[in-house]
C-alpha atoms as a PDB file:
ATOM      1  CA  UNK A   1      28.081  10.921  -5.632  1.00  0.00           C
ATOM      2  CA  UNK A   2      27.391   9.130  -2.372  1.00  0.00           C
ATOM      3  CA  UNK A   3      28.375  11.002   1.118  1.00  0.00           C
ATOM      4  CA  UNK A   4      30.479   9.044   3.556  1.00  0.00           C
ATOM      5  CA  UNK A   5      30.242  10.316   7.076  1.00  0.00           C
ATOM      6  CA  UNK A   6      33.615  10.170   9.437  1.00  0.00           C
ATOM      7  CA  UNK A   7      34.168  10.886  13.133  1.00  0.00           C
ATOM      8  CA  UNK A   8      37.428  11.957  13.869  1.00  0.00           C
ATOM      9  CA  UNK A   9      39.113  13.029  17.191  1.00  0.00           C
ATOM     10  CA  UNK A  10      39.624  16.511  16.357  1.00  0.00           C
ATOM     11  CA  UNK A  11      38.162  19.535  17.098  1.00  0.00           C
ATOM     12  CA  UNK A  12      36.373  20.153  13.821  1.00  0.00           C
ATOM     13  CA  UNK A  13      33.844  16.984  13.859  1.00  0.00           C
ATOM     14  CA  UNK A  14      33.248  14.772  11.589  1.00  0.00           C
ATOM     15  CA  UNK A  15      34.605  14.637   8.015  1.00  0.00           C
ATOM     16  CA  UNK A  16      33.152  13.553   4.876  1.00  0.00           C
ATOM     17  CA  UNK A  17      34.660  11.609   2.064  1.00  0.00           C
ATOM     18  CA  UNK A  18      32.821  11.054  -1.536  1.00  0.00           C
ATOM     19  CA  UNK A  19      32.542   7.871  -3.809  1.00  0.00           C
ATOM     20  CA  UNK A  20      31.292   7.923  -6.965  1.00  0.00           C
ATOM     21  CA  UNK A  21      31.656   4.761 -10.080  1.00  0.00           C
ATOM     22  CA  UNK A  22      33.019   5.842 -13.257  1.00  0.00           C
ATOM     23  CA  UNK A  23      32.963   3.466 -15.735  1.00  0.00           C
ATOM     24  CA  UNK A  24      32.442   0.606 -13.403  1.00  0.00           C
ATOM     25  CA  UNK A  25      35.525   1.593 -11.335  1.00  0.00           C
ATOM     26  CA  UNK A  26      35.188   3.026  -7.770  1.00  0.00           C
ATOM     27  CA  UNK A  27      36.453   5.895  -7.054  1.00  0.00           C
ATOM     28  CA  UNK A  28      36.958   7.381  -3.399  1.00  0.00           C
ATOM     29  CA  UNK A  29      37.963  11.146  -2.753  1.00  0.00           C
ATOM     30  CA  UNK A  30      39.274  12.265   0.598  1.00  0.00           C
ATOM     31  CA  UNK A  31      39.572   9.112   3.661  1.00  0.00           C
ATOM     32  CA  UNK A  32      39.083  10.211   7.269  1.00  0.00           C
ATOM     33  CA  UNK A  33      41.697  10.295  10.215  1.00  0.00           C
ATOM     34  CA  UNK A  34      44.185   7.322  11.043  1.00  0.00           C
ATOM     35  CA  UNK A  35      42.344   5.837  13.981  1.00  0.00           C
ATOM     36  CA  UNK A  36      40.842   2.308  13.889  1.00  0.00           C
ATOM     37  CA  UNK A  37      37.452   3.464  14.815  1.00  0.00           C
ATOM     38  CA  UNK A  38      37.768   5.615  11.403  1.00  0.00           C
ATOM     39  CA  UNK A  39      38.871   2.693   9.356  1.00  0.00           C
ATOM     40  CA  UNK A  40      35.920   0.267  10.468  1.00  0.00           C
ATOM     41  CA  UNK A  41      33.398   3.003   9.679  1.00  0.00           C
ATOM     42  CA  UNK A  42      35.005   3.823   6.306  1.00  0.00           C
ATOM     43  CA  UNK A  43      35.051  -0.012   5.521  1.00  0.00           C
ATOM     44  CA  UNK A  44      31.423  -0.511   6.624  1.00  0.00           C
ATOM     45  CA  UNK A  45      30.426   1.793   3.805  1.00  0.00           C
ATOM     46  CA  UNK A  46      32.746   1.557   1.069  1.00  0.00           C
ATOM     47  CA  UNK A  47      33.910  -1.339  -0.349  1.00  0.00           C
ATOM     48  CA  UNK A  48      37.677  -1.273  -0.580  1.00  0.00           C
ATOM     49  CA  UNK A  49      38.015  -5.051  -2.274  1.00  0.00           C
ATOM     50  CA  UNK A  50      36.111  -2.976  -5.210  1.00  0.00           C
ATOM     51  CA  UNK A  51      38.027   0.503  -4.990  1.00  0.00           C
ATOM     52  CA  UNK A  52      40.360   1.462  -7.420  1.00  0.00           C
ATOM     53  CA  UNK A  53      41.437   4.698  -6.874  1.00  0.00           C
ATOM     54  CA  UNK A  54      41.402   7.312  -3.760  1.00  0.00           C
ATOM     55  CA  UNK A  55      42.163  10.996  -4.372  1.00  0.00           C
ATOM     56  CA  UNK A  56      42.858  13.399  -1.735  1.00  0.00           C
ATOM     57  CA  UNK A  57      41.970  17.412  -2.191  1.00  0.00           C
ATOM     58  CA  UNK A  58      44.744  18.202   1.031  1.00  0.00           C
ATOM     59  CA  UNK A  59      46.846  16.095   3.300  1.00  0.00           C
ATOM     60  CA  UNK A  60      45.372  17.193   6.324  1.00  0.00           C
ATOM     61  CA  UNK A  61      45.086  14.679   9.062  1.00  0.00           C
ATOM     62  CA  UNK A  62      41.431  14.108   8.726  1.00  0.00           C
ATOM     63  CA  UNK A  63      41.593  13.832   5.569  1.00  0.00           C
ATOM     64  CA  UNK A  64      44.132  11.666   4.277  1.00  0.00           C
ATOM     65  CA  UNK A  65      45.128  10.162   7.487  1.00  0.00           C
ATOM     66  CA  UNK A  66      43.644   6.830   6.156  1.00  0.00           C
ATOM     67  CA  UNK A  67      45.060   6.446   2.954  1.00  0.00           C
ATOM     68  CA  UNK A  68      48.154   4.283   4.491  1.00  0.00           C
ATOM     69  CA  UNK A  69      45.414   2.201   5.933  1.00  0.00           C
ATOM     70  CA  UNK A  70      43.766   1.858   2.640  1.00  0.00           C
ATOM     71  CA  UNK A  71      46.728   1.269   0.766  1.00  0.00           C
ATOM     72  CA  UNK A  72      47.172  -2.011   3.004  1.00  0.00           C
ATOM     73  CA  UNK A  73      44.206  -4.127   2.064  1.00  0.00           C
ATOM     74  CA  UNK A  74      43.249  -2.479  -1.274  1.00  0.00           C
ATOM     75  CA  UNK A  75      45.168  -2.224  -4.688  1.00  0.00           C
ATOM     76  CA  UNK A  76      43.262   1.337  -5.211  1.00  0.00           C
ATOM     77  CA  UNK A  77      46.006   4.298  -6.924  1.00  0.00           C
ATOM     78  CA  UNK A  78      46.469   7.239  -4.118  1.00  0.00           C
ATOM     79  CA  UNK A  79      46.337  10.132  -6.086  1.00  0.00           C
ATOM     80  CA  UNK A  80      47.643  13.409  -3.696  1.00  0.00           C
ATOM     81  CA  UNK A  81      48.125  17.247  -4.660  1.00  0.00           C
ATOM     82  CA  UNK A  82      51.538  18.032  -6.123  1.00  0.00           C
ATOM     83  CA  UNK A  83      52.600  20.608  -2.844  1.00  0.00           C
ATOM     84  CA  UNK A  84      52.168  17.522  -0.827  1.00  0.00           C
ATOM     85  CA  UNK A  85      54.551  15.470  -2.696  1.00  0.00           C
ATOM     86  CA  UNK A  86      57.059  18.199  -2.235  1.00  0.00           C
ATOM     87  CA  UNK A  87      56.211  18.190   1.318  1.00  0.00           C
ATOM     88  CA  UNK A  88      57.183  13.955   2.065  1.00  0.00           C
ATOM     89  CA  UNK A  89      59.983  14.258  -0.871  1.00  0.00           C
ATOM     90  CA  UNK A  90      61.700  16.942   1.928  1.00  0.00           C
ATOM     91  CA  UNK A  91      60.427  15.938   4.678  1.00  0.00           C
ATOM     92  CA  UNK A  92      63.772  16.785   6.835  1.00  0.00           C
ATOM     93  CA  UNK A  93      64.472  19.857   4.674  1.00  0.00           C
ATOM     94  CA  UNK A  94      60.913  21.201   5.280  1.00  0.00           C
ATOM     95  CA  UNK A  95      60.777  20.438   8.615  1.00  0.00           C
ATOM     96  CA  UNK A  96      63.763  22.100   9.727  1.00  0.00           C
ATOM     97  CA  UNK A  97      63.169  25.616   7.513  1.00  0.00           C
ATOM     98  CA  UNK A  98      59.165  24.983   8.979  1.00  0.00           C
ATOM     99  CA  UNK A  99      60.629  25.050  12.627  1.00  0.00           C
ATOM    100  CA  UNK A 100      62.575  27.882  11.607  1.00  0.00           C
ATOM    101  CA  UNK A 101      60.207  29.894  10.847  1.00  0.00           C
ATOM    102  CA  UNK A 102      57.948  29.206  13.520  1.00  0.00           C
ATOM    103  CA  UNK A 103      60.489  30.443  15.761  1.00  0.00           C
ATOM    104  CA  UNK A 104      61.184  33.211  14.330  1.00  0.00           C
ATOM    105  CA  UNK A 105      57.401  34.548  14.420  1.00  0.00           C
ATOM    106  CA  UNK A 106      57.824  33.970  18.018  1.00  0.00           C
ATOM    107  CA  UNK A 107      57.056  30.632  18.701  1.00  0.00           C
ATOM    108  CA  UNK A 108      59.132  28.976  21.190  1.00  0.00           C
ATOM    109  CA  UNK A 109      61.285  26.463  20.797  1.00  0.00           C
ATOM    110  CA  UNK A 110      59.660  24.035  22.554  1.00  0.00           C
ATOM    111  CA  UNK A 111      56.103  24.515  21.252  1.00  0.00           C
ATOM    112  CA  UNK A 112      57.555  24.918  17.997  1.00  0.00           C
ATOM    113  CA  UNK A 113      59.229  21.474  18.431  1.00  0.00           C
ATOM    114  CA  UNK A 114      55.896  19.879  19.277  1.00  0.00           C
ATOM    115  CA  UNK A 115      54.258  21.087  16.310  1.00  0.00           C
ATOM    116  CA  UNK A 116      56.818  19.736  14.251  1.00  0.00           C
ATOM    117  CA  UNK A 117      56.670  16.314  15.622  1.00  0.00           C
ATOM    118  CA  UNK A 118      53.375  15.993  15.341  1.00  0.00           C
ATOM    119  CA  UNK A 119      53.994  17.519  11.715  1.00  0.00           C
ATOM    120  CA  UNK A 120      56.495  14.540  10.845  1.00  0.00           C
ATOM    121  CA  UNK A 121      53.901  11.799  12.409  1.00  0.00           C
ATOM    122  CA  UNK A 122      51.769  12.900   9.749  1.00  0.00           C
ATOM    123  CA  UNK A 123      54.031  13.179   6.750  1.00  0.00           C
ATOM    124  CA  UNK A 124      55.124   9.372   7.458  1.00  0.00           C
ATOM    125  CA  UNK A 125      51.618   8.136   6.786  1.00  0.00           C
ATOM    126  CA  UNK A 126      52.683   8.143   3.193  1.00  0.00           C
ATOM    127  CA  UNK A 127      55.842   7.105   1.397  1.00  0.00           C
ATOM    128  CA  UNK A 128      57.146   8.430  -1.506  1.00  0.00           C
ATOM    129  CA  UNK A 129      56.726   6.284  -4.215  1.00  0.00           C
ATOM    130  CA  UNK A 130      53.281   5.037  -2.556  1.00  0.00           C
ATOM    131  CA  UNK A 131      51.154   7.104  -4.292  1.00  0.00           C
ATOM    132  CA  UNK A 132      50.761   9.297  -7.643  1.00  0.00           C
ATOM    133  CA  UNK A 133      51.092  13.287  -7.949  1.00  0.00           C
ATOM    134  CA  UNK A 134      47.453  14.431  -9.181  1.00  0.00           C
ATOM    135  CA  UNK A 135      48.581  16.948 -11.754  1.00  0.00           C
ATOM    136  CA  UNK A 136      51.391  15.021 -13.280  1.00  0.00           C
ATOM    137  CA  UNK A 137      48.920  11.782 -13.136  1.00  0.00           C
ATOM    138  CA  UNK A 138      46.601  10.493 -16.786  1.00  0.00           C
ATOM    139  CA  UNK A 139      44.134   9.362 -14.319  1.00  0.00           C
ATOM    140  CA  UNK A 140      42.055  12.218 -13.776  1.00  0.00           C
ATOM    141  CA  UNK A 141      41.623  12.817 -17.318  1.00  0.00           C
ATOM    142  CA  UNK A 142      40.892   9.021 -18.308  1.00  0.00           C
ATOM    143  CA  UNK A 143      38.378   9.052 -15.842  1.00  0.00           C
ATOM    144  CA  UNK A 144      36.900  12.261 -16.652  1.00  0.00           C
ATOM    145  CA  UNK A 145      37.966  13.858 -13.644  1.00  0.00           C
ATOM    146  CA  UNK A 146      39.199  17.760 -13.509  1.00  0.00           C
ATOM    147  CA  UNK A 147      40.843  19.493 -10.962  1.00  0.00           C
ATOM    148  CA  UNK A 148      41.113  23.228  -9.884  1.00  0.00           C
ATOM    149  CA  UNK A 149      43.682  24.358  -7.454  1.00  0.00           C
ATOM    150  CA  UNK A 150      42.509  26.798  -5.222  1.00  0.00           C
ATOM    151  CA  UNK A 151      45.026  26.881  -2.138  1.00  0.00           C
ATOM    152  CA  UNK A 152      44.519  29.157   1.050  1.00  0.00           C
ATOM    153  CA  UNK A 153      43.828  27.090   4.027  1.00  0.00           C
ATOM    154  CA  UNK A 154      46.237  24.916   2.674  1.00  0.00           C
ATOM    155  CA  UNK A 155      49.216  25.310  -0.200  1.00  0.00           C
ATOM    156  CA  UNK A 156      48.101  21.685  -2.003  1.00  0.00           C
ATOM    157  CA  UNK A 157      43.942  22.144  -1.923  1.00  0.00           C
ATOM    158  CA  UNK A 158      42.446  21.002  -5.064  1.00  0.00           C
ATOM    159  CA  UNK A 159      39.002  21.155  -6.259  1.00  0.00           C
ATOM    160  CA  UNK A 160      37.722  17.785  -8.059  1.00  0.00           C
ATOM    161  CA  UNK A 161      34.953  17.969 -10.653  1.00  0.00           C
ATOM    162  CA  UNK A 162      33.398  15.207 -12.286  1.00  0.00           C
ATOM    163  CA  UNK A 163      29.923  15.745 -14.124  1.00  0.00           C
ATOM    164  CA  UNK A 164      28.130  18.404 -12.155  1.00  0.00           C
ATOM    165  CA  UNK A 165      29.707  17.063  -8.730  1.00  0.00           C
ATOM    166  CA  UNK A 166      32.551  19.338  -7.011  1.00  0.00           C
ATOM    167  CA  UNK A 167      34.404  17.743  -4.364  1.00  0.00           C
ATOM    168  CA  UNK A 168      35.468  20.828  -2.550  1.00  0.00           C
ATOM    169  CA  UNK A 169      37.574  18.952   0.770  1.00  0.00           C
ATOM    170  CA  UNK A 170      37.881  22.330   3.498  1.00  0.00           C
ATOM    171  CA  UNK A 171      38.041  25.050   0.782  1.00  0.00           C
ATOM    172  CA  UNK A 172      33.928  25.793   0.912  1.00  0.00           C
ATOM    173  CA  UNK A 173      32.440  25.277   4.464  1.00  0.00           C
ATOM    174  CA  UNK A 174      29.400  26.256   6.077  1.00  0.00           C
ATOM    175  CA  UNK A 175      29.872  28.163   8.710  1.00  0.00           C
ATOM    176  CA  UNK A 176      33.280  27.276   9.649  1.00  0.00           C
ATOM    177  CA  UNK A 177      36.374  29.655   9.805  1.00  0.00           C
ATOM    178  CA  UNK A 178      39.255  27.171   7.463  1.00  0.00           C
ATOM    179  CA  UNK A 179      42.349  28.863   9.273  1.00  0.00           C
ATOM    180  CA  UNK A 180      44.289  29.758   6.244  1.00  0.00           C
ATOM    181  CA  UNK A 181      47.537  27.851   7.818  1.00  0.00           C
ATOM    182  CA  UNK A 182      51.214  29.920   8.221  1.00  0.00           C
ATOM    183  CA  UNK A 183      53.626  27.812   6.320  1.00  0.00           C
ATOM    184  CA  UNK A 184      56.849  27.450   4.712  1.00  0.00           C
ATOM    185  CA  UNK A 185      56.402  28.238   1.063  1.00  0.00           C
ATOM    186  CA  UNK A 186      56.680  24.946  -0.639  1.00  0.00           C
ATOM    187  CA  UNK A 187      57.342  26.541  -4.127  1.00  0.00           C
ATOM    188  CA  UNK A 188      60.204  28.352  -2.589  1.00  0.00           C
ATOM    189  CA  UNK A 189      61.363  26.463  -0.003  1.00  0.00           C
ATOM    190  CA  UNK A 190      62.068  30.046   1.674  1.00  0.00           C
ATOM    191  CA  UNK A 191      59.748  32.363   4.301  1.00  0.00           C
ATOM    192  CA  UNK A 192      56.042  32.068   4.543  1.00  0.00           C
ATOM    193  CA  UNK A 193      53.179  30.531   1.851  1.00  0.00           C
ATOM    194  CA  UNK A 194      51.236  34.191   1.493  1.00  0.00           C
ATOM    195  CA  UNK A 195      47.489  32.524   2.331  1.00  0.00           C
ATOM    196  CA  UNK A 196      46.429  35.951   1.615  1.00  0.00           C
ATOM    197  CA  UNK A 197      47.456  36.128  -1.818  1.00  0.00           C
ATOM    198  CA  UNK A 198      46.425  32.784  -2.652  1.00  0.00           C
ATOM    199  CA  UNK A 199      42.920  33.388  -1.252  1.00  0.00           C
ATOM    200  CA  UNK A 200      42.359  36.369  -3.249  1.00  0.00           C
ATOM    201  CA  UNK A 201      43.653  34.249  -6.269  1.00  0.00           C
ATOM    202  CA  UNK A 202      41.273  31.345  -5.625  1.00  0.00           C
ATOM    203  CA  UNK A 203      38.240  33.116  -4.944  1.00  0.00           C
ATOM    204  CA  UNK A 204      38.564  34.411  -8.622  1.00  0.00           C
ATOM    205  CA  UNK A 205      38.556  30.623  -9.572  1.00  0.00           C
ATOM    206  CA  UNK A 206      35.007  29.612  -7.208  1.00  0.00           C
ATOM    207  CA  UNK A 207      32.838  30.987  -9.195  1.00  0.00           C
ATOM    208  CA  UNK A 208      33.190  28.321 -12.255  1.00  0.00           C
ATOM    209  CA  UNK A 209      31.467  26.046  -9.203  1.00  0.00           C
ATOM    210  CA  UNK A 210      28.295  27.953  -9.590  1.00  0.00           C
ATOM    211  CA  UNK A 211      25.640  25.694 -11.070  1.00  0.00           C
ATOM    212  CA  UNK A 212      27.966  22.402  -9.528  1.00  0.00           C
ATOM    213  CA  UNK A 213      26.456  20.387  -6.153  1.00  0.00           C
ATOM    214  CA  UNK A 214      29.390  21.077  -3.827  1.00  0.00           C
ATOM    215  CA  UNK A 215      30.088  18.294  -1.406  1.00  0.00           C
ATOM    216  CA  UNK A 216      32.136  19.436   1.379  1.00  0.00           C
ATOM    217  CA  UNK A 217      34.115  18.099   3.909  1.00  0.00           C
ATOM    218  CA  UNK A 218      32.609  19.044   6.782  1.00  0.00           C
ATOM    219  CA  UNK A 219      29.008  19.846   7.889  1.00  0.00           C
ATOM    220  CA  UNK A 220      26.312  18.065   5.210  1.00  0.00           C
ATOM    221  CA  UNK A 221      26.131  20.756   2.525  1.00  0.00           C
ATOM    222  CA  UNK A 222      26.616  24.694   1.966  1.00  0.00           C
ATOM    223  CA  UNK A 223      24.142  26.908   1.207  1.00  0.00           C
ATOM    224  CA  UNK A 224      25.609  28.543  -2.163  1.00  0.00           C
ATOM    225  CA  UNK A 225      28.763  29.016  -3.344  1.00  0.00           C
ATOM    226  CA  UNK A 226      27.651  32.833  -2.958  1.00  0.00           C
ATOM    227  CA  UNK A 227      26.491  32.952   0.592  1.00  0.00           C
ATOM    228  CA  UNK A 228      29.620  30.447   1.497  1.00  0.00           C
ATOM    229  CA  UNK A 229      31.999  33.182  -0.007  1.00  0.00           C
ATOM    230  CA  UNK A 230      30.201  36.260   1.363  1.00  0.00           C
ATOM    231  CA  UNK A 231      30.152  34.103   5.222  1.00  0.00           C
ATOM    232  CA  UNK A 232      34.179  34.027   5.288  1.00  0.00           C
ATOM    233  CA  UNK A 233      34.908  37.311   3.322  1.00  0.00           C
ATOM    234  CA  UNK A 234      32.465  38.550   6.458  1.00  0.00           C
ATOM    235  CA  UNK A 235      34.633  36.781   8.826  1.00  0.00           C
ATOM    236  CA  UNK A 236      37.638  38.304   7.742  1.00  0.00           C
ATOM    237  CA  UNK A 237      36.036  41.727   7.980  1.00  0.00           C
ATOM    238  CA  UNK A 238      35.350  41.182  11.670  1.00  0.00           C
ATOM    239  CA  UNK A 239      38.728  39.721  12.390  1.00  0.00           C
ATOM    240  CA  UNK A 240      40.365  42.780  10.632  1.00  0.00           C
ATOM    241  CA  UNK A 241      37.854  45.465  12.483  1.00  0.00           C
ATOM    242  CA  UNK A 242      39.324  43.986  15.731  1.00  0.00           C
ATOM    243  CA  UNK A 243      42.911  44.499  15.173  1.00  0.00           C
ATOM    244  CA  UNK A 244      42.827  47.382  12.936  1.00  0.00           C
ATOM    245  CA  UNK A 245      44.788  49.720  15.240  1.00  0.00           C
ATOM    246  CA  UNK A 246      47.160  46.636  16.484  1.00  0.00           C
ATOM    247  CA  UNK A 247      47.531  44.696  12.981  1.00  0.00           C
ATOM    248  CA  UNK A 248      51.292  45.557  12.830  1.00  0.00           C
ATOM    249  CA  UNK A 249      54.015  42.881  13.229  1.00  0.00           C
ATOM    250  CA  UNK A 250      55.169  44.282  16.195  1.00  0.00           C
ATOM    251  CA  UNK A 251      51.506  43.352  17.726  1.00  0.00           C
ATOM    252  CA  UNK A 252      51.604  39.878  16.420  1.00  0.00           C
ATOM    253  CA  UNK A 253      55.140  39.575  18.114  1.00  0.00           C
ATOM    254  CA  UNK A 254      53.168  40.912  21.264  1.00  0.00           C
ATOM    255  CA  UNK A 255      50.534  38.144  20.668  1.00  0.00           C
ATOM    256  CA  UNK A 256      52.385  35.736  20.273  1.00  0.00           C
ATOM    257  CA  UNK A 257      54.924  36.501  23.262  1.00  0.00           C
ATOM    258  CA  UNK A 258      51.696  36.237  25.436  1.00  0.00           C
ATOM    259  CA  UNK A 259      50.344  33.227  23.638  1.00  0.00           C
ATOM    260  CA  UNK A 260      53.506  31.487  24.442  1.00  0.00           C
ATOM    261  CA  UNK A 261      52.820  31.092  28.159  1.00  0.00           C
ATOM    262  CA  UNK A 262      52.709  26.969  29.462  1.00  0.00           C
ATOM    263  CA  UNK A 263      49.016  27.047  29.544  1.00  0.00           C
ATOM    264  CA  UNK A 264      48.311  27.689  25.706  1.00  0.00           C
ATOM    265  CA  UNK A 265      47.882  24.517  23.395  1.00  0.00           C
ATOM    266  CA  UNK A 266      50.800  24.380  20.284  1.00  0.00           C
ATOM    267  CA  UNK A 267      48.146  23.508  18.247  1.00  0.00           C
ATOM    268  CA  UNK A 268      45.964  26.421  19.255  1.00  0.00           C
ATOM    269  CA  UNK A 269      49.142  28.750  19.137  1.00  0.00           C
ATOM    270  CA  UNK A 270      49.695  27.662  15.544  1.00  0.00           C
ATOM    271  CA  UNK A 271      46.248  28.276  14.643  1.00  0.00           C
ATOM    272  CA  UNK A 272      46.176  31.972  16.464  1.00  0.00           C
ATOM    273  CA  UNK A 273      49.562  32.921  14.311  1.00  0.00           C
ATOM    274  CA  UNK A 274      47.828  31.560  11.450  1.00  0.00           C
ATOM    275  CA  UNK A 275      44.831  33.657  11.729  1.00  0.00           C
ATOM    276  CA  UNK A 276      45.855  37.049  12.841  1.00  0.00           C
ATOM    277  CA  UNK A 277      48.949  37.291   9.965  1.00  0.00           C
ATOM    278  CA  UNK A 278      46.659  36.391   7.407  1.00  0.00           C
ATOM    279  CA  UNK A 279      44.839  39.006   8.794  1.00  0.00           C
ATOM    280  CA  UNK A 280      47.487  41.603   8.847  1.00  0.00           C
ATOM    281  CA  UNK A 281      48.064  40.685   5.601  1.00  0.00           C
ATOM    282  CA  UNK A 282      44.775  41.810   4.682  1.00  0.00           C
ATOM    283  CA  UNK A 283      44.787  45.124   6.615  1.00  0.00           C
ATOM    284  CA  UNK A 284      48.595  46.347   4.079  1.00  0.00           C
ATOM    285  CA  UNK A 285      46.430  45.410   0.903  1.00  0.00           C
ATOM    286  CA  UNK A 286      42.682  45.374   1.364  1.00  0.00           C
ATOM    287  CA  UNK A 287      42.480  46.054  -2.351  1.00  0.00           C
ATOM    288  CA  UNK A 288      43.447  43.110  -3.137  1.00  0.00           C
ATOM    289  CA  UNK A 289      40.743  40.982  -1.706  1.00  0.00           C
ATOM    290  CA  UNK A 290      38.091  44.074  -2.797  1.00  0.00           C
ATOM    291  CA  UNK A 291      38.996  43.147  -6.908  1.00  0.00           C
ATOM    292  CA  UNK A 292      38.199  39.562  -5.858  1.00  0.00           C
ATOM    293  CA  UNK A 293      34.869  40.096  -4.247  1.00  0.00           C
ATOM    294  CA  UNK A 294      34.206  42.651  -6.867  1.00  0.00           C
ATOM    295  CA  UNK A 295      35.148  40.317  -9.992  1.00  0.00           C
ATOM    296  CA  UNK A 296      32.576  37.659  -8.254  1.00  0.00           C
ATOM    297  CA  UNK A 297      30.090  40.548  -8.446  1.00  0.00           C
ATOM    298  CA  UNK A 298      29.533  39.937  -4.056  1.00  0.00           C
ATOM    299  CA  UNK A 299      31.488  43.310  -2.933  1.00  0.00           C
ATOM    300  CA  UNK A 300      27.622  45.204  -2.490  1.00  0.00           C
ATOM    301  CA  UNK A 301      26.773  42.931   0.281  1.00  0.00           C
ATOM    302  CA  UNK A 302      29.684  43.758   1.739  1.00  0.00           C
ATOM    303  CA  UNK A 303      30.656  47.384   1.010  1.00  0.00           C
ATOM    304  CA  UNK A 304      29.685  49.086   4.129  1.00  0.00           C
ATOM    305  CA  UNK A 305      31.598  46.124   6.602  1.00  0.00           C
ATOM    306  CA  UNK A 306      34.491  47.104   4.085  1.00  0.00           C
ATOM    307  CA  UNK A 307      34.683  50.914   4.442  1.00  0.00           C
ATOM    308  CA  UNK A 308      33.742  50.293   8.347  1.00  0.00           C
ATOM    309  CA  UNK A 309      37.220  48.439   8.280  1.00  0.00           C
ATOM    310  CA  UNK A 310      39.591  50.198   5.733  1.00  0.00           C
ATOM    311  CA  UNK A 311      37.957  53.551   5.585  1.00  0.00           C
END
């Protein structure tokens, strides 16, 4: 599994994408952002005259953002996560309930607005039609290829394995806080994805990747799937200490009232909402994170930060 380094714009760095040949056929998961200076990198180290097929663990900007680009001067098979599809199939559906709901955590109009333009900039990059739904696809079994859904930061982030290789896109970083992002429920099509929920759920799943090389999408490698965990559930923990006499959704209406003022970035605003209602979310069932920590057999190293927090 070769590495692929990416800068992007953004805030977060540089990305990585994987290739790997199965077979004889290339194979490229995850792309880089939709900038020119992204595509001339990507095509300096991959060949795309050679690649067949590109799969992407989330539709995040820096992740997927070239696959349009790719699909121009390659005959490769985009492969994306299932929630994604259902994401472009609605675009105006989801966009509207999306903006919805943004407002009615207490984003303004107008910031809401933004977010949702640059929300439907993105969901353009790929057409329906251009591309192949992962788990209704026979390619990732021909090839060999399994997949493990394990959303939080995202609804749609998927795991790939192939041999002892896990391709793990934003779901295992080191050091870095994934923003579990507030979103309409795709499954639904009604209120908010619970991140919580799902992360609880998914951290059950991690711990088949002990004993796999992860290769994540930012910074060069993690540590252990262990320590990775423990870093975040730590995170969390600190987050929750903070607002653990103001984690009610009266104080997130207060944050966000406050947040709204010209000076604060939509993006940043998004990410702030994000953050504190998956924390909240934490602080009315702590429980339910505790039996997923304690199922990975992690919750020692973390019992006393716990019962600092919930008592």
């Amino acid at each position: 599994m070769r590495q692929h380094t990416i800068q992007t714009p953004y805030v977060v760095g540089e990305v990585h994408c994987y290739s790997t040949e199965i077979n004889g056929e290339l194979v490229l998961f995850d792309s880089g952002p939709p900038t020119p200076e992204a595509f001339a990198s990507l095509k300096e180290q991959v060949d795309l005259s050679r690649l067949k097929y590109l799969f992407i663990t989330h539709c995040h900007i820096d992740h997927f953002g070239l696959a349009s680009f790719i699909r121009k001067e390659s005959d490769a098979r985009i492969l994306i996560p299932r929630a994604e599809d259902r994401k472009i199939r609605l675009r105006a559906e989801y966009l509207g309930l999306f903006t919805d709901l943004m407002t009615e955590a207490g984003c303004g109009r107008e910031k809401a607005g933004y977010i949702r333009g640059r929300m439907e900039k993105e969901l353009t990059l790929l057409a329906p039609g251009s591309y192949e739904v992962v788990e209704e696809s026979e390619v990732p079994s021909r090839l060999g290829i399994r997949w493990m859904s394990c959303p939080s930061h995202s609804q749609s982030d998927l795991v790939y394995l192939y041999d002892k290789h896990a391709v793990t896109g934003d779901i295992l970083l080191r050091n870095i806080y994934q923003v579990p992002i507030y979103d309409l429920d795709l499954g639904t099509m009604s209120g908010r994805f619970r991140n919580y929920d799902a992360y609880c759920a998914s951290l059950r799943q991690l711990a088949r990747l002990r004993g796999y090389q992860v290769h994540p999408g930012h910074r060069w490698h993690i540590q252990s799937i262990d320590e990775t965990i423990l870093w975040y559930v730590r995170k969390v923990l600190k987050r929750a200490h903070l607002i653990r006499h103001s984690g009610s959704a009266e104080a997130i209406g207060a944050m966000m009232e406050t947040l709204n003022g010209a000076s604060t970035e939509p993006f940043f605003l998004h990410m702030k909402l994000s953050e504190t209602v998956f924390t909240h979310d934490f602080l009315q069932n702590p429980e339910l994170l505790k039996a997923a920590v304690e199922s990975l057999g992690l919750f020692e190293h973390i019992r006393a930060q716990y019962r600092g927090v919930v008592g």
